[in-house]
C-alpha atoms as a PDB file:
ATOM      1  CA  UNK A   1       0.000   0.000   0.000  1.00  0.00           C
ATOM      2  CA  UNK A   2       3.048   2.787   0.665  1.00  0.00           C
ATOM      3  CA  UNK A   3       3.723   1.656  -3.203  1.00  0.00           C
ATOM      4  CA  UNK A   4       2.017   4.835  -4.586  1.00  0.00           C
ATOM      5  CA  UNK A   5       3.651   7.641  -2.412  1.00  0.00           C
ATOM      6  CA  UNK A   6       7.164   6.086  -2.633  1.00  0.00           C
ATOM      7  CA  UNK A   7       6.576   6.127  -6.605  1.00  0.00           C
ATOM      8  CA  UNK A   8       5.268  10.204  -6.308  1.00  0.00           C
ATOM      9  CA  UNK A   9       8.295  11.049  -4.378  1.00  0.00           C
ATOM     10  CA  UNK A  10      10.680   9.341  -6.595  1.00  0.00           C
ATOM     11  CA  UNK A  11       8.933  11.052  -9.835  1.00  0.00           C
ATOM     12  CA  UNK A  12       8.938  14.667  -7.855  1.00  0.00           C
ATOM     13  CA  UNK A  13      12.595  13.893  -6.941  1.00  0.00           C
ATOM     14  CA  UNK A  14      13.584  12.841 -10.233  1.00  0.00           C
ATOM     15  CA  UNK A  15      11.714  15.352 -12.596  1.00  0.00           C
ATOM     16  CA  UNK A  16      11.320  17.868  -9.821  1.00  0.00           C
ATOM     17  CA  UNK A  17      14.308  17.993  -7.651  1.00  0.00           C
ATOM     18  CA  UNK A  18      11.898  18.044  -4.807  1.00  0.00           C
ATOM     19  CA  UNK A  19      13.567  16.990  -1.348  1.00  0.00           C
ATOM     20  CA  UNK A  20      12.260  17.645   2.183  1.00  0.00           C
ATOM     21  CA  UNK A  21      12.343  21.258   3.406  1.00  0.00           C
ATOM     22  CA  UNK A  22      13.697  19.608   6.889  1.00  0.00           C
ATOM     23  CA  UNK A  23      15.706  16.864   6.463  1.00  0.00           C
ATOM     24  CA  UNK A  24      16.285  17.272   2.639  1.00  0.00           C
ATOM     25  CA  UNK A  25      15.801  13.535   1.724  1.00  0.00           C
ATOM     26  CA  UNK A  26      14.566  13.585  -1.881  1.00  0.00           C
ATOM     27  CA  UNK A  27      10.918  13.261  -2.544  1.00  0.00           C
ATOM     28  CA  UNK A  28       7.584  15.314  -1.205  1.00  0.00           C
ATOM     29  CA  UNK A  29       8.881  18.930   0.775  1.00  0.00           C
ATOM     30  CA  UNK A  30       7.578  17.404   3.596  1.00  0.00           C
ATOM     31  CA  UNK A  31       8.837  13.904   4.251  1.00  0.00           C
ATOM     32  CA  UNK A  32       6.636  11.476   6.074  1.00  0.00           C
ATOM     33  CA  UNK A  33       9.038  10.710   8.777  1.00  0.00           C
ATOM     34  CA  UNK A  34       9.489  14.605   9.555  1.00  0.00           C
ATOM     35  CA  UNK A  35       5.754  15.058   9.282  1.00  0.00           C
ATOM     36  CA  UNK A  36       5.136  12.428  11.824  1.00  0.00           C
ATOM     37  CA  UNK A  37       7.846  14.127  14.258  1.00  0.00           C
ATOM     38  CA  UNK A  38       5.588  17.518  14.186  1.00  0.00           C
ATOM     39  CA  UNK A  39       4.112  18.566  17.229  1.00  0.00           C
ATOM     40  CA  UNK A  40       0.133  18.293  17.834  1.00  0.00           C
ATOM     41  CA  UNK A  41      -0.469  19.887  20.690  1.00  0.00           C
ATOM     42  CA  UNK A  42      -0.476  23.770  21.310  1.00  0.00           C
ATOM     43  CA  UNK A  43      -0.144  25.653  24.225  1.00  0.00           C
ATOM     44  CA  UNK A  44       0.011  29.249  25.768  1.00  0.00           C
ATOM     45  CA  UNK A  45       3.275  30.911  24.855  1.00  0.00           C
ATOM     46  CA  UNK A  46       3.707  34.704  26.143  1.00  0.00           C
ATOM     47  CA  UNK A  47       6.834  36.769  24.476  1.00  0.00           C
ATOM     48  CA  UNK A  48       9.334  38.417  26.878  1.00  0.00           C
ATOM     49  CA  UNK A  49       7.577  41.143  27.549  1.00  0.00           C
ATOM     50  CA  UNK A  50       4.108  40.625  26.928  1.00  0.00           C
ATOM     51  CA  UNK A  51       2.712  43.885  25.230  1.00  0.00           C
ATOM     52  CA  UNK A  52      -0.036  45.011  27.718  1.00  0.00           C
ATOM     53  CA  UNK A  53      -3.381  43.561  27.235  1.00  0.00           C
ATOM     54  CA  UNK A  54      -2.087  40.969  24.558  1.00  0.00           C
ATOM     55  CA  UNK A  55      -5.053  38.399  24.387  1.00  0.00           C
ATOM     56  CA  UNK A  56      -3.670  34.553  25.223  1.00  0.00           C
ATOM     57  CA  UNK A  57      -1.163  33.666  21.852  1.00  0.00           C
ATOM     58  CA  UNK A  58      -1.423  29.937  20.943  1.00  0.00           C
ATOM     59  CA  UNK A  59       1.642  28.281  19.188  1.00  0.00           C
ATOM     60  CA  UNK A  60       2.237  24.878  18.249  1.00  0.00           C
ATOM     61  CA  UNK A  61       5.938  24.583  19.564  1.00  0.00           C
ATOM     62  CA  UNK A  62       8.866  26.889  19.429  1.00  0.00           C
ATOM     63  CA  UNK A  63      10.584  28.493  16.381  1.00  0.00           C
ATOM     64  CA  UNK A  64      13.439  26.564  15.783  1.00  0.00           C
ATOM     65  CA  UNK A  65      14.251  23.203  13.560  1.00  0.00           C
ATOM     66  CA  UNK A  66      11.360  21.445  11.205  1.00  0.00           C
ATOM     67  CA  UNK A  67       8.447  24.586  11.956  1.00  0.00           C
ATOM     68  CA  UNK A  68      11.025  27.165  11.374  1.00  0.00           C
ATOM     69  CA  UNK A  69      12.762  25.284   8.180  1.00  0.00           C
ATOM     70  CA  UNK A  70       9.027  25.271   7.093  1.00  0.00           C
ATOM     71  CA  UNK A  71       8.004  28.833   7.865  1.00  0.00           C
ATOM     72  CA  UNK A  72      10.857  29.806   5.785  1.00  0.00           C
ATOM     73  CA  UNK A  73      10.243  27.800   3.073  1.00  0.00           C
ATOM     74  CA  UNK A  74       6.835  28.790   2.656  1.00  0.00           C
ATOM     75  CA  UNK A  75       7.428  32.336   2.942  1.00  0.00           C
ATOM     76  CA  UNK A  76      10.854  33.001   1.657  1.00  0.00           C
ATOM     77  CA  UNK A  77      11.206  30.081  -1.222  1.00  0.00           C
ATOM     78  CA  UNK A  78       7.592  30.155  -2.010  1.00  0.00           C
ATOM     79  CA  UNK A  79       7.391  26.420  -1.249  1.00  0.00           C
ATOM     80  CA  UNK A  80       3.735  26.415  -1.810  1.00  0.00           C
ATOM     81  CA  UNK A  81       2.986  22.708  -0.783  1.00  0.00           C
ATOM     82  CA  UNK A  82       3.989  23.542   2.358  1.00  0.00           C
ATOM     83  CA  UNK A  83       0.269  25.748   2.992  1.00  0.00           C
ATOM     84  CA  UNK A  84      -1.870  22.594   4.024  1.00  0.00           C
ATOM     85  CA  UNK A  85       0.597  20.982   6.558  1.00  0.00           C
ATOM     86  CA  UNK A  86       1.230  24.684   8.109  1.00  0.00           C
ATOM     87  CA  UNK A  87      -2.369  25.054   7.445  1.00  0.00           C
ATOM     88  CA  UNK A  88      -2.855  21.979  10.138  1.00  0.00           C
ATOM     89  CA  UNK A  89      -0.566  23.197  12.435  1.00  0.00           C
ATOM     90  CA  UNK A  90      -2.281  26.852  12.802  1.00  0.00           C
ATOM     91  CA  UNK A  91      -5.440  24.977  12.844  1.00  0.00           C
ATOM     92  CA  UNK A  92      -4.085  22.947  15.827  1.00  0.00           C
ATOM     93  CA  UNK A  93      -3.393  26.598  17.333  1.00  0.00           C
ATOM     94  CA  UNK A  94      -6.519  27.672  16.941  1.00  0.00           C
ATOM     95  CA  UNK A  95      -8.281  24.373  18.201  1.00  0.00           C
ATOM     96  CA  UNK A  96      -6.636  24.787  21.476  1.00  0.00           C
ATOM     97  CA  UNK A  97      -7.997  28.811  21.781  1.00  0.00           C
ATOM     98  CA  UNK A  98     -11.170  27.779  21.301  1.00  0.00           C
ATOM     99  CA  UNK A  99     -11.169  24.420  23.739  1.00  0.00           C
ATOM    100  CA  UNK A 100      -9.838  26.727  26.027  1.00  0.00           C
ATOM    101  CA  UNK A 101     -12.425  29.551  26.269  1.00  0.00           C
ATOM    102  CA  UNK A 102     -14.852  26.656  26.183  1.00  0.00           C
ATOM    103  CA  UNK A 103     -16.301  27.846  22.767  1.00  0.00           C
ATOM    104  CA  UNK A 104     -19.411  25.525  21.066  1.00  0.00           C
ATOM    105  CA  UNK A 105     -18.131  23.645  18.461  1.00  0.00           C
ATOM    106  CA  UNK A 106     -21.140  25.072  16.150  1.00  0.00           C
ATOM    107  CA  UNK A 107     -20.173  28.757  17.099  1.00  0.00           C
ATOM    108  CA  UNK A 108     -19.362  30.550  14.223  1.00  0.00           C
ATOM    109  CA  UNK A 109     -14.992  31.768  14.232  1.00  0.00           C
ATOM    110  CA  UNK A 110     -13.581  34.334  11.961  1.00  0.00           C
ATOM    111  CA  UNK A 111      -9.824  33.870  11.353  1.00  0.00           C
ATOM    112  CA  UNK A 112      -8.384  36.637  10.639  1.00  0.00           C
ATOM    113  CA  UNK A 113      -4.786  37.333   9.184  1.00  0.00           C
ATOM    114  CA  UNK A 114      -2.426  39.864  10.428  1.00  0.00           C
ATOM    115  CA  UNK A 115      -1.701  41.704   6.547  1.00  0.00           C
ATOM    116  CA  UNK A 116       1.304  41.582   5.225  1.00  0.00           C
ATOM    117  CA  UNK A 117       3.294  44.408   3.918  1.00  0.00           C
ATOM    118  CA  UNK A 118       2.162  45.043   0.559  1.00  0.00           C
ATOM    119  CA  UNK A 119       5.690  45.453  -1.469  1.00  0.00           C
ATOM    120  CA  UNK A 120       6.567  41.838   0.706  1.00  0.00           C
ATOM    121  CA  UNK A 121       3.246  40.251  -1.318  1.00  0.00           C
ATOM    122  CA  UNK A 122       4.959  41.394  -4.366  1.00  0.00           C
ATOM    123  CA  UNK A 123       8.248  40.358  -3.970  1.00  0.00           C
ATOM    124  CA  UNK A 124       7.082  37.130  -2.526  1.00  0.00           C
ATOM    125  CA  UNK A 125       4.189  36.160  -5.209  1.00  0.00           C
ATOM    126  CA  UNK A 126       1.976  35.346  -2.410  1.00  0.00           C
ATOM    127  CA  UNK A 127       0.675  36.211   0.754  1.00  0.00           C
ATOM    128  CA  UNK A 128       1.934  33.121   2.981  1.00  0.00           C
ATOM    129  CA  UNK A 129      -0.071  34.293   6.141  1.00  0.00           C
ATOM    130  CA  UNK A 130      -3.643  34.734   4.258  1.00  0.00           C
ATOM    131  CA  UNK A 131      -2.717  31.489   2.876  1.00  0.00           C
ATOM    132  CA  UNK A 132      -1.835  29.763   5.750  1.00  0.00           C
ATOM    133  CA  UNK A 133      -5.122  30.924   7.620  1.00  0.00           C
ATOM    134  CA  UNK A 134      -7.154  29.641   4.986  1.00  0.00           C
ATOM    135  CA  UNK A 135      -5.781  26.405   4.978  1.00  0.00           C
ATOM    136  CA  UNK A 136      -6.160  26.270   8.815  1.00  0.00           C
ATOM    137  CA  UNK A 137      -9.815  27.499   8.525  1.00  0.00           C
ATOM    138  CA  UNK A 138     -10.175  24.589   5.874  1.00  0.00           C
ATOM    139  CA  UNK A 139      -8.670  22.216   8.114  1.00  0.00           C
ATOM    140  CA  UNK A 140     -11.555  22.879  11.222  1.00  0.00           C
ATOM    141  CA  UNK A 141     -14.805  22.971   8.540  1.00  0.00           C
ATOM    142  CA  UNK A 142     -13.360  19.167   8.112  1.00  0.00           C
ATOM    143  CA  UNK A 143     -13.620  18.660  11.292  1.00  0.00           C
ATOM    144  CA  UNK A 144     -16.972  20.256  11.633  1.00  0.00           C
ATOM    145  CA  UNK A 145     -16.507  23.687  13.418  1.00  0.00           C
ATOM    146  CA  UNK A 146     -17.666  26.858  11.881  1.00  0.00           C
ATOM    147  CA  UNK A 147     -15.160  28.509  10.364  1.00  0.00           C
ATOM    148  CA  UNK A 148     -13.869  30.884   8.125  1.00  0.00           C
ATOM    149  CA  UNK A 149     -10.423  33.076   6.741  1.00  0.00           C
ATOM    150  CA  UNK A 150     -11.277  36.810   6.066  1.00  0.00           C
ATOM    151  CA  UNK A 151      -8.899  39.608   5.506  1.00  0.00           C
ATOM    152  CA  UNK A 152     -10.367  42.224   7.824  1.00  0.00           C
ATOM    153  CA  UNK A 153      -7.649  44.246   8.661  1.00  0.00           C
ATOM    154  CA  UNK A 154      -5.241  46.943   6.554  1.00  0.00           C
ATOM    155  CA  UNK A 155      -1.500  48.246   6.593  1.00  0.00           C
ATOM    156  CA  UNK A 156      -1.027  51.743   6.647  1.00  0.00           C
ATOM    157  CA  UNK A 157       1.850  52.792   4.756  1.00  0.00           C
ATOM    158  CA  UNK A 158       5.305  53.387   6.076  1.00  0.00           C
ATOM    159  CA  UNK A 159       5.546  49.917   8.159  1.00  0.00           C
ATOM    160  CA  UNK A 160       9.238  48.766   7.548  1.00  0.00           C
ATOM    161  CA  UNK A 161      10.285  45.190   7.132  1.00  0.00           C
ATOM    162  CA  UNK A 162      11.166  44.046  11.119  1.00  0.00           C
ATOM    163  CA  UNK A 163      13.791  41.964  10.681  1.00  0.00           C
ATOM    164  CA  UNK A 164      16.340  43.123  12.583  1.00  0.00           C
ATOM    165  CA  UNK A 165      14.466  45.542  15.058  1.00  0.00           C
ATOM    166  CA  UNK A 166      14.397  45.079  18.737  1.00  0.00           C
ATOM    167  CA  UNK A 167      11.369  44.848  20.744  1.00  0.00           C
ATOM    168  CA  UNK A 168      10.904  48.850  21.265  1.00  0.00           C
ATOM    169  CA  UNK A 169      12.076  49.198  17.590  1.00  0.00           C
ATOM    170  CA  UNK A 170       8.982  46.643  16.700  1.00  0.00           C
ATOM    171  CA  UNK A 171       6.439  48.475  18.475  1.00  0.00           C
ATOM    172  CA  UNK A 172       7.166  51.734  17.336  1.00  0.00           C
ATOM    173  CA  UNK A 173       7.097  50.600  13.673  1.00  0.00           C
ATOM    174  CA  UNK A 174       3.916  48.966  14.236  1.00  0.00           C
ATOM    175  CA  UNK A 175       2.180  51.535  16.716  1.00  0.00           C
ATOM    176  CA  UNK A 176      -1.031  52.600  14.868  1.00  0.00           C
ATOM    177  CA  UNK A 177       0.190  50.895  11.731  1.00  0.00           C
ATOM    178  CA  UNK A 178      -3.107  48.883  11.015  1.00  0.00           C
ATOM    179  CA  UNK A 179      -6.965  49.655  10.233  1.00  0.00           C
ATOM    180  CA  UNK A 180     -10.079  47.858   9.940  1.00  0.00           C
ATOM    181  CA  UNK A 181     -11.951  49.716   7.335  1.00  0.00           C
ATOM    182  CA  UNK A 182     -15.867  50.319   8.511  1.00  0.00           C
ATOM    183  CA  UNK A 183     -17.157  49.005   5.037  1.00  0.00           C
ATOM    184  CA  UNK A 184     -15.490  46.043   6.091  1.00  0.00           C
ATOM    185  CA  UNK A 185     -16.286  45.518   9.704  1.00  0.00           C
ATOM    186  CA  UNK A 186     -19.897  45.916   8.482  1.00  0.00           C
ATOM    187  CA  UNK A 187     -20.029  42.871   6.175  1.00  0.00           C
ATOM    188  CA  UNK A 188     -18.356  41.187   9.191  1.00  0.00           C
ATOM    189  CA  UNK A 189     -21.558  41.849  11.134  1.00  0.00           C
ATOM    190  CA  UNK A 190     -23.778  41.010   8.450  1.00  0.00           C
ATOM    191  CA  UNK A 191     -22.264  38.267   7.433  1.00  0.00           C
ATOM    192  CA  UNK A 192     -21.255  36.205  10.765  1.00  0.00           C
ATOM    193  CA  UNK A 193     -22.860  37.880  13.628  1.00  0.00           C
ATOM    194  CA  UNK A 194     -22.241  36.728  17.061  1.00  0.00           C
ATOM    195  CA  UNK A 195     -19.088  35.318  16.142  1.00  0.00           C
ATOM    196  CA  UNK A 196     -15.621  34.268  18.019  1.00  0.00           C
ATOM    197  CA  UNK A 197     -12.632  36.257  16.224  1.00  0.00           C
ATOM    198  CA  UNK A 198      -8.587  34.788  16.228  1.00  0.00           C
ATOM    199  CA  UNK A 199      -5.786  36.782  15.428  1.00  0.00           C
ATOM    200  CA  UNK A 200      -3.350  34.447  13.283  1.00  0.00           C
ATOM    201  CA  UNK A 201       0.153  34.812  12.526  1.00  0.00           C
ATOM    202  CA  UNK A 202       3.016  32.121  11.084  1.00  0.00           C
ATOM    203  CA  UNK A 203       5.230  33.810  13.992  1.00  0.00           C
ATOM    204  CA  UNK A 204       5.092  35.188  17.481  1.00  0.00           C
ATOM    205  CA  UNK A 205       8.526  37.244  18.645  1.00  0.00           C
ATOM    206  CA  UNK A 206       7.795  40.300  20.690  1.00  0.00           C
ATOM    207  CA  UNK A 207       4.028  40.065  20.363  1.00  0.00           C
ATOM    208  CA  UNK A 208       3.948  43.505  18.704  1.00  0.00           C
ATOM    209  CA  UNK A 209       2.453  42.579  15.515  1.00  0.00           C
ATOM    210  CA  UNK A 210      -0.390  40.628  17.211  1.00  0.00           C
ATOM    211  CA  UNK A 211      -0.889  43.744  19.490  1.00  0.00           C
ATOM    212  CA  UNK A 212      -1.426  45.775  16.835  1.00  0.00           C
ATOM    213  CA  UNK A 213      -3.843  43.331  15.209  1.00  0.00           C
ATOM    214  CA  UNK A 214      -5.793  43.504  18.425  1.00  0.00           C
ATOM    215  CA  UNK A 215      -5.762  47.149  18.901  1.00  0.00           C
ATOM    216  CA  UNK A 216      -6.835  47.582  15.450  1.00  0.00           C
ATOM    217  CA  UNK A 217      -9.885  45.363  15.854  1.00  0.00           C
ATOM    218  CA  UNK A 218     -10.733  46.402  19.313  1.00  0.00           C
ATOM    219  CA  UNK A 219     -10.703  49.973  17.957  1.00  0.00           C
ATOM    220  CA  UNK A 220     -14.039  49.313  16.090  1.00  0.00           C
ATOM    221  CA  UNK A 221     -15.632  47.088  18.274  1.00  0.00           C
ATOM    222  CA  UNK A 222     -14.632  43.808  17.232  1.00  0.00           C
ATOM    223  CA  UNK A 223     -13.526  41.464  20.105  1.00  0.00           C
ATOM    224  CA  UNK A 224     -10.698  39.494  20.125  1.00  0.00           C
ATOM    225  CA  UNK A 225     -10.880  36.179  21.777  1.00  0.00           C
ATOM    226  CA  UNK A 226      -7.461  35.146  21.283  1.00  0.00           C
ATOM    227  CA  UNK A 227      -4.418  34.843  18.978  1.00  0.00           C
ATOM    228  CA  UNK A 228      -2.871  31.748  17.057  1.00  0.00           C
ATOM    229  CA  UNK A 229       0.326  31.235  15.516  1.00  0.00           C
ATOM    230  CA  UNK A 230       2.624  28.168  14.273  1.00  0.00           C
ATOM    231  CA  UNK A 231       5.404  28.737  16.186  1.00  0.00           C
ATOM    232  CA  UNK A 232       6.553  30.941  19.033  1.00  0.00           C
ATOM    233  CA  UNK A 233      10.701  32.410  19.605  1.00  0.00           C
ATOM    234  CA  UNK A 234      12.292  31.282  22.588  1.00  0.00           C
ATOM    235  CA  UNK A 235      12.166  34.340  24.536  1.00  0.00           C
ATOM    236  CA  UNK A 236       8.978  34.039  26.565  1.00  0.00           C
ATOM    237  CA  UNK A 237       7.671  33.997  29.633  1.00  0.00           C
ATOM    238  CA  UNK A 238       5.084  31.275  31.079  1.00  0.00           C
ATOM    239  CA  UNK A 239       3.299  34.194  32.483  1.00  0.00           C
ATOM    240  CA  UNK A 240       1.718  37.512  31.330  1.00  0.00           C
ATOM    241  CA  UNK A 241       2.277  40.669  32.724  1.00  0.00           C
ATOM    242  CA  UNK A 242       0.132  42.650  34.389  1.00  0.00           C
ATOM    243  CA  UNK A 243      -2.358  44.038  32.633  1.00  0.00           C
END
């Protein structure tokens, strides 16, 4: 029966050059064996500091080794096989948010994307975090929740790229940086009223970018109930600060 994959990964490898984002073996970008190894079960992860009044960030395990050699991929190499298993793994985020706040699994859930920098969508050919959160959103209607990707919010101009910037440099290069435009936040009504709203992000460093996300939403009435990422940096506390 494991004829007909080890066949497809020999033809990608072959007439491809496909090999494994993680360990490189040739074959599918994502190997079986490396796929099995990923985690499945998310937890809390606060950055060090937590901005004030950041709502509870998810992650699936930390940024480093197979979810950080897939991040990249997807969003660097445009590795674009690499959106369903990512997909799964911010879905897995998102599960835990909602089993956590005790959420009915027919309650409607808007995920929504934190945007990315238009002249990055360009450069890039894609939009890796929209993508992501749709795949994630596809993976829960499978299992029978209620859910759906929407692009709700907007980036002002003059954001830089943060690579690079410290945690103060982060926040004030995000500070007021995102919008969610009325017409928008209307259909939102309209369209799923009553419904449970999640941040998502492929990353969570300083927790500025999520902040921002929340602020943004908050700032026209649209509650947050948490955030949800793939993976989180090492620099974190186990508990929030005060808020």
């Amino acid at each position: 029966m494991r004829l007909l994959p080890l066949l497809t990964d020999g033809f990608l490898d072959l007439v491809l050059g496909s090999a494994c984002v993680v360990c490189e073996r040739g074959g599918r970008v994502l190997c079986p064996d490396c796929r099995a190894g990923l985690p499945v079960e998310a937890a809390v992860r606060w950055p060090t500091p937590t901005p004030l009044g950041l709502v509870a960030p998810y992650a699936m395990g930390t940024y480093d080794g197979a979810l950080r050699s897939m991040v990249l991929a997807h969003k660097e190499r445009r590795v674009l096989a690499l959106a369903r298993p990512l997909g799964d793994l911010l879905g897995g985020s998102v599960r835990a948010a909602l089993d956590d706040a005790r959420c009915r699994v027919d309650a409607p859930v808007v995920l929504v994307p934190v945007p990315s920098r238009p002249a990055a969508v360009r450069q890039r050919g894609h939009d890796p975090t929209f993508t992501m959160t749709r795949a994630a959103a596809c993976r829960l209607v499978a299992e029978d929740r209620d859910v759906t990707a929407l692009r709700v919010l907007r980036l002002r101009p003059g954001v830089v790229d943060q690579a690079g910037l410290d945690t103060r440099g982060r926040a004030a290069n995000l500070s007021g940086s995102m919008a969610a435009p009325t017409a928008v936040v209307r259909r939102l009504g309209e369209r799923f009223p009553h419904t449970h709203v999640v941040l998502c992000d492929d990353v969570l460093t300083t927790g500025a970018t999520l902040r921002e996300a929340q602020r943004a939403l908050e700032a026209v009435g649209v509650p947050v109930l948490a955030a949800a990422v793939v993976a989180a940096t090492q620099l974190r506390d186990q508990v929030p600060n005060l808020r």
